[in-house]
C-alpha atoms as a PDB file:
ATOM      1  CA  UNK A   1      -4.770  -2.725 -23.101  1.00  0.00           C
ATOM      2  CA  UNK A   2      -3.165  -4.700 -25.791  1.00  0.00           C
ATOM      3  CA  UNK A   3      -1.036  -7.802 -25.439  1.00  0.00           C
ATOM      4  CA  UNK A   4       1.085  -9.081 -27.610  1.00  0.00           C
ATOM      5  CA  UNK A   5       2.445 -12.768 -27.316  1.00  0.00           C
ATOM      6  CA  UNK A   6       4.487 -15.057 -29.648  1.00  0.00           C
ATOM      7  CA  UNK A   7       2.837 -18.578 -29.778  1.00  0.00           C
ATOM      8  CA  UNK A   8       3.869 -21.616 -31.591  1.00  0.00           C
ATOM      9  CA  UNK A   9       1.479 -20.819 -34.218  1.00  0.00           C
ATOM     10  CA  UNK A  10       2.707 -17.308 -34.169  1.00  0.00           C
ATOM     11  CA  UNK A  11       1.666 -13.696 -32.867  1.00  0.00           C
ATOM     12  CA  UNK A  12      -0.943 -13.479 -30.977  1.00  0.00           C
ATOM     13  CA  UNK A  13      -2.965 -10.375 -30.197  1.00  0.00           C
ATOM     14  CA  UNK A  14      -5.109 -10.117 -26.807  1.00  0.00           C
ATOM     15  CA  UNK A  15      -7.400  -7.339 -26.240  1.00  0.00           C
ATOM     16  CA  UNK A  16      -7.841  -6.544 -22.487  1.00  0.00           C
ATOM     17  CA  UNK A  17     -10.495  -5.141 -21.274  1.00  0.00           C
ATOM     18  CA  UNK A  18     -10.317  -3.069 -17.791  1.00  0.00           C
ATOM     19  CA  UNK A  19     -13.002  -2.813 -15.360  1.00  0.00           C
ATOM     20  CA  UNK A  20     -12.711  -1.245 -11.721  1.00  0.00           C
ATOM     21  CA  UNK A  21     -15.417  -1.097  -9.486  1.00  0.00           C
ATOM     22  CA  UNK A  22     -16.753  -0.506  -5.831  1.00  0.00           C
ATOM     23  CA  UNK A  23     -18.324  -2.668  -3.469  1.00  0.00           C
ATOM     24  CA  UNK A  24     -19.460  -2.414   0.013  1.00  0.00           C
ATOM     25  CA  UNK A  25     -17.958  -4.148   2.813  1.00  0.00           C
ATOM     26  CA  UNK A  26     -19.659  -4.148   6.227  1.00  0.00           C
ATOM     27  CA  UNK A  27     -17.910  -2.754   9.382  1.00  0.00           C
ATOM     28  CA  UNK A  28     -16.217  -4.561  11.564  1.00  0.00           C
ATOM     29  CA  UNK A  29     -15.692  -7.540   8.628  1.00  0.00           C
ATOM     30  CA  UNK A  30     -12.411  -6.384   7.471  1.00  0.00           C
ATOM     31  CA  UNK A  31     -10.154  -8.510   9.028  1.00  0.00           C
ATOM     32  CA  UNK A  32     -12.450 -11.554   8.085  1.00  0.00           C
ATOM     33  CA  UNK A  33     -12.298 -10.237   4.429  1.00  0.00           C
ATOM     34  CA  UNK A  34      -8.916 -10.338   3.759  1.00  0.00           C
ATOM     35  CA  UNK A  35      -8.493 -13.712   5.599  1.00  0.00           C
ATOM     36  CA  UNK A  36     -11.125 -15.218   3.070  1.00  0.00           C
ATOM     37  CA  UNK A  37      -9.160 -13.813   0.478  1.00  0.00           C
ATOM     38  CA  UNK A  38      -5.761 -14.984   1.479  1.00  0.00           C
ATOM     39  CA  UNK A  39      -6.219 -17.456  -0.386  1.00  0.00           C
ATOM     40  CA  UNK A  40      -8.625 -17.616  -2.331  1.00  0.00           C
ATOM     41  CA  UNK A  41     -10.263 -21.253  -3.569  1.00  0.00           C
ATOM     42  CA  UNK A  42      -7.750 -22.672  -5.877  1.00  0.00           C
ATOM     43  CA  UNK A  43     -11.578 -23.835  -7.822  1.00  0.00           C
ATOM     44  CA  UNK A  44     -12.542 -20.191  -7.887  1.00  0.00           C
ATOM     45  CA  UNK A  45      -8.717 -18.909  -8.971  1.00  0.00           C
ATOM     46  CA  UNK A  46      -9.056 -21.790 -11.639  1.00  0.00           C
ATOM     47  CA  UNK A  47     -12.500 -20.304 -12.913  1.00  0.00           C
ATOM     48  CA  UNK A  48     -11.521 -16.720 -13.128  1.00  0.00           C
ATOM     49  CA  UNK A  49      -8.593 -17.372 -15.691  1.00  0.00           C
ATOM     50  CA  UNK A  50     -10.658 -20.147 -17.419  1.00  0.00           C
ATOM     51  CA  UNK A  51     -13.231 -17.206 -17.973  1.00  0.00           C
ATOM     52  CA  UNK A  52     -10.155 -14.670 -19.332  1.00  0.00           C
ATOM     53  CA  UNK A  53      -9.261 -12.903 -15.978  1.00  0.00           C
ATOM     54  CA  UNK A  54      -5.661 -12.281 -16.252  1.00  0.00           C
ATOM     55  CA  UNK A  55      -5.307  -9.499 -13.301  1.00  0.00           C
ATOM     56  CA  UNK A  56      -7.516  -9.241 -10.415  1.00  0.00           C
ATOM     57  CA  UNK A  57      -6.781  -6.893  -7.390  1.00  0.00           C
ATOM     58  CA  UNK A  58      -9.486  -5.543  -4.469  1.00  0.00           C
ATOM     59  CA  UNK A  59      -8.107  -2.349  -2.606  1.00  0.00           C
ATOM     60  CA  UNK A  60      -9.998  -1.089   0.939  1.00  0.00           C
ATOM     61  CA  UNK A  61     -10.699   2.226   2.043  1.00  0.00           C
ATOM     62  CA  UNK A  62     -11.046   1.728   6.223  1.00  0.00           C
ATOM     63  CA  UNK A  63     -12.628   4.973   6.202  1.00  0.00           C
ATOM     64  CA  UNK A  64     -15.575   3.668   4.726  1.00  0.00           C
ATOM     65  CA  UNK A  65     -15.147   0.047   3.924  1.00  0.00           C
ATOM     66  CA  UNK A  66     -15.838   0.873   0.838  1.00  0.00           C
ATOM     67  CA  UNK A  67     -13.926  -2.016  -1.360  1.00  0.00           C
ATOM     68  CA  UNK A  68     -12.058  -0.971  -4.748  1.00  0.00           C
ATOM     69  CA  UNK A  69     -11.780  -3.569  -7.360  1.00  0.00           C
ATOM     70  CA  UNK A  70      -9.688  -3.745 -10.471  1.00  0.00           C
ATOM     71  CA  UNK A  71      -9.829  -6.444 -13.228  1.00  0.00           C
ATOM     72  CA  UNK A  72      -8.671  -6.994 -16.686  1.00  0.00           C
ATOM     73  CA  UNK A  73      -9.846  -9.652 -18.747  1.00  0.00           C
ATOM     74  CA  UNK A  74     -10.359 -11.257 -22.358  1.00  0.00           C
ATOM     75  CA  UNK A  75     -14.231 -11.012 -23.136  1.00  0.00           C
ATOM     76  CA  UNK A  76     -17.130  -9.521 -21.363  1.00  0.00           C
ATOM     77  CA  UNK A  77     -19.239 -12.487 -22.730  1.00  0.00           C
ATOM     78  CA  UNK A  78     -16.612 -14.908 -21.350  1.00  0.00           C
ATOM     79  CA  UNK A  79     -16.571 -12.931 -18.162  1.00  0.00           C
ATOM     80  CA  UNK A  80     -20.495 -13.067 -17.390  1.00  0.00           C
ATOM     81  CA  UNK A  81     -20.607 -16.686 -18.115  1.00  0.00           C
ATOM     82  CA  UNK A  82     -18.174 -16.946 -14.704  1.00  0.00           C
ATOM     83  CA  UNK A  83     -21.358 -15.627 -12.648  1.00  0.00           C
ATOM     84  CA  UNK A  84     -22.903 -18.959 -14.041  1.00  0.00           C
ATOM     85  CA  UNK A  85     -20.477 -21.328 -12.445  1.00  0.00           C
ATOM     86  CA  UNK A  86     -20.690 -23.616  -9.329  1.00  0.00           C
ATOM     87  CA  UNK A  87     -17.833 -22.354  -7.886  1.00  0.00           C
ATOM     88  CA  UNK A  88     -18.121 -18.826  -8.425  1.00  0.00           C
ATOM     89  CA  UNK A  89     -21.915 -19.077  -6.848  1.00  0.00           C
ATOM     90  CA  UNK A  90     -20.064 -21.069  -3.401  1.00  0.00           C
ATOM     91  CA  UNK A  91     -18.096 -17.461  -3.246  1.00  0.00           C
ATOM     92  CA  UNK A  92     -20.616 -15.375  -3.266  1.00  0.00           C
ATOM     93  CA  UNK A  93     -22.846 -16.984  -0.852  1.00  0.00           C
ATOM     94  CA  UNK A  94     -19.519 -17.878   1.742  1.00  0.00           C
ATOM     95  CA  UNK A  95     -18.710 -13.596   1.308  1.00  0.00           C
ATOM     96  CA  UNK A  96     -22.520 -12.461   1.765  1.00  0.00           C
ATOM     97  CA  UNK A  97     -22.565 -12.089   5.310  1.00  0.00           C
ATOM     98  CA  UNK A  98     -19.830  -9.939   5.115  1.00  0.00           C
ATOM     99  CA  UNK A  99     -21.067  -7.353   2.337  1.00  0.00           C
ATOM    100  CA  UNK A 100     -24.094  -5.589   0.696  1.00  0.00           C
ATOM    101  CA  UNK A 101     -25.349  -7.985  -2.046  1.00  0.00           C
ATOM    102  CA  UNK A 102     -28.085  -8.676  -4.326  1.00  0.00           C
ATOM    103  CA  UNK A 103     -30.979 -11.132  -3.903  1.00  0.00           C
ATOM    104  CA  UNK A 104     -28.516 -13.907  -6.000  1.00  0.00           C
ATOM    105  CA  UNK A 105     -25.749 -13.156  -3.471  1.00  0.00           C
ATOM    106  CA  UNK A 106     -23.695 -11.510  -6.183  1.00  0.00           C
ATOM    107  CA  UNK A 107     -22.050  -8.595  -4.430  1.00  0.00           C
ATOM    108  CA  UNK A 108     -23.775  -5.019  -5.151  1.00  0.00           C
ATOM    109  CA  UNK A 109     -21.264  -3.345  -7.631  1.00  0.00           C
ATOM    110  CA  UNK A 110     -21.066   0.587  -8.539  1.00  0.00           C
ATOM    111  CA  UNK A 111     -19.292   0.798 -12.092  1.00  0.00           C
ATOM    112  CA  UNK A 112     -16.550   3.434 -11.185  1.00  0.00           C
ATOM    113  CA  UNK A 113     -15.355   5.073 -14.826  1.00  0.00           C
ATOM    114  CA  UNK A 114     -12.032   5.894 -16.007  1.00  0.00           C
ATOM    115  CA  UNK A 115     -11.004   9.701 -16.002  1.00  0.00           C
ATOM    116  CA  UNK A 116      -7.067   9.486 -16.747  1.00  0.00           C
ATOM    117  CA  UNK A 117      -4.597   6.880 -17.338  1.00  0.00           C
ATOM    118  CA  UNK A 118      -0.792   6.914 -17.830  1.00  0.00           C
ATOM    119  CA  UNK A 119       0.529   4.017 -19.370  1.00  0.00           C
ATOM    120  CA  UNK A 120       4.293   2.987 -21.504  1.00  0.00           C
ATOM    121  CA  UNK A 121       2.317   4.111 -24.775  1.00  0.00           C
ATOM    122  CA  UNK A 122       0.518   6.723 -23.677  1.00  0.00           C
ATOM    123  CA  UNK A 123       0.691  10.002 -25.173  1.00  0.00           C
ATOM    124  CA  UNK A 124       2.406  12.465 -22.157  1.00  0.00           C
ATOM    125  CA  UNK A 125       0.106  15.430 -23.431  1.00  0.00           C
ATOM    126  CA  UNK A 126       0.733  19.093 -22.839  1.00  0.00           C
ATOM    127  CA  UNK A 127       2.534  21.706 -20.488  1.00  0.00           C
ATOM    128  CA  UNK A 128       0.224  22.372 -17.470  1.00  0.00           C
ATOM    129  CA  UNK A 129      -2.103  24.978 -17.998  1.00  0.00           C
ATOM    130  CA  UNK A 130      -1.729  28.953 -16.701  1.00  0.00           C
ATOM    131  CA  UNK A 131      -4.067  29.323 -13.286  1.00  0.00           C
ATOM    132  CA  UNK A 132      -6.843  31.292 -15.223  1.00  0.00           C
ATOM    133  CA  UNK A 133      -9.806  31.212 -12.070  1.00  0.00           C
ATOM    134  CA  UNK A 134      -8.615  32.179  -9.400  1.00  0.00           C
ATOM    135  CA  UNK A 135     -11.821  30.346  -7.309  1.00  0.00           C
ATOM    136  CA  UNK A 136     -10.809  27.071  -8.657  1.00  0.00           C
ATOM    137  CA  UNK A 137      -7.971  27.740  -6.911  1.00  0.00           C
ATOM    138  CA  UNK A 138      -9.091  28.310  -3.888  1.00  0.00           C
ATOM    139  CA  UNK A 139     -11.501  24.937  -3.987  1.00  0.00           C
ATOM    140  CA  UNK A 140      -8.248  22.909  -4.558  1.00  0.00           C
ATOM    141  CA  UNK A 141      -6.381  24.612  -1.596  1.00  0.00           C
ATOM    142  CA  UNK A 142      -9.703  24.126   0.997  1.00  0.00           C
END
């Protein structure tokens, strides 16, 4: 994603980069996860845009407490310096109990990758496509 904003100095470009990922949360925590999150630290908020988080949203499927995040943000560099920071260490150990982690109490990620977007510039693309397999078909209607 680009952004475009006028400064004093002038235009300024921003490259965003997206990331959305999964994360684990333990049964019966869900409740006590959204609490925690409602709000969150005003020292954590406070690091996360210092770092070049601009968007930051965390969906839940109940079916499997499997968590959904999705971020945008400036720099990758600027982003894994955040993981360095008092506060954002506090976070992670204060949410372990509640999810799978790693042995440094950051929270055990799965990279989930992009397969379509839609967007105000995107290109709309084609006319949908003639139903050539029949069996494909047939998986989408089981």
């Amino acid at each position: 994603m680009i952004v475009i904003v006028c400064s004093a100095g002038g235009w300024l470009v921003l490259i965003m980069i997206k990331k959305v990922f999964a994360m684990q949360l333990m049964p019966g925590f869900e409740t006590e996860y959204e609490q925690r999150h409602n709000p969150i630290p005003v020292e954590l908020s406070s690091e996360l845009r210092a770092h070049g988080v601009t968007s930051y949203s965390i969906f839940l499927d109940s079916r499997t407490n499997m968590l959904f995040a999705y971020m945008e943000f400036e720099s990758e560099d600027k982003l894994s310096e955040l993981a360095k920071t008092d506060a954002c260490q506090r976070w992670w150990r204060y949410m372990a109990p509640l999810m799978e982690v790693n042995p440094d109490f950051s929270p055990v990620r799965i990279d989930l990758r992009e397969v379509f977007e839609l967007s105000a510039s995107a290109n709309f693309g084609n006319a949908l496509p003639e139903q050539k397999n029949p069996s494909i078909a047939r998986r989408a209607d089981s």
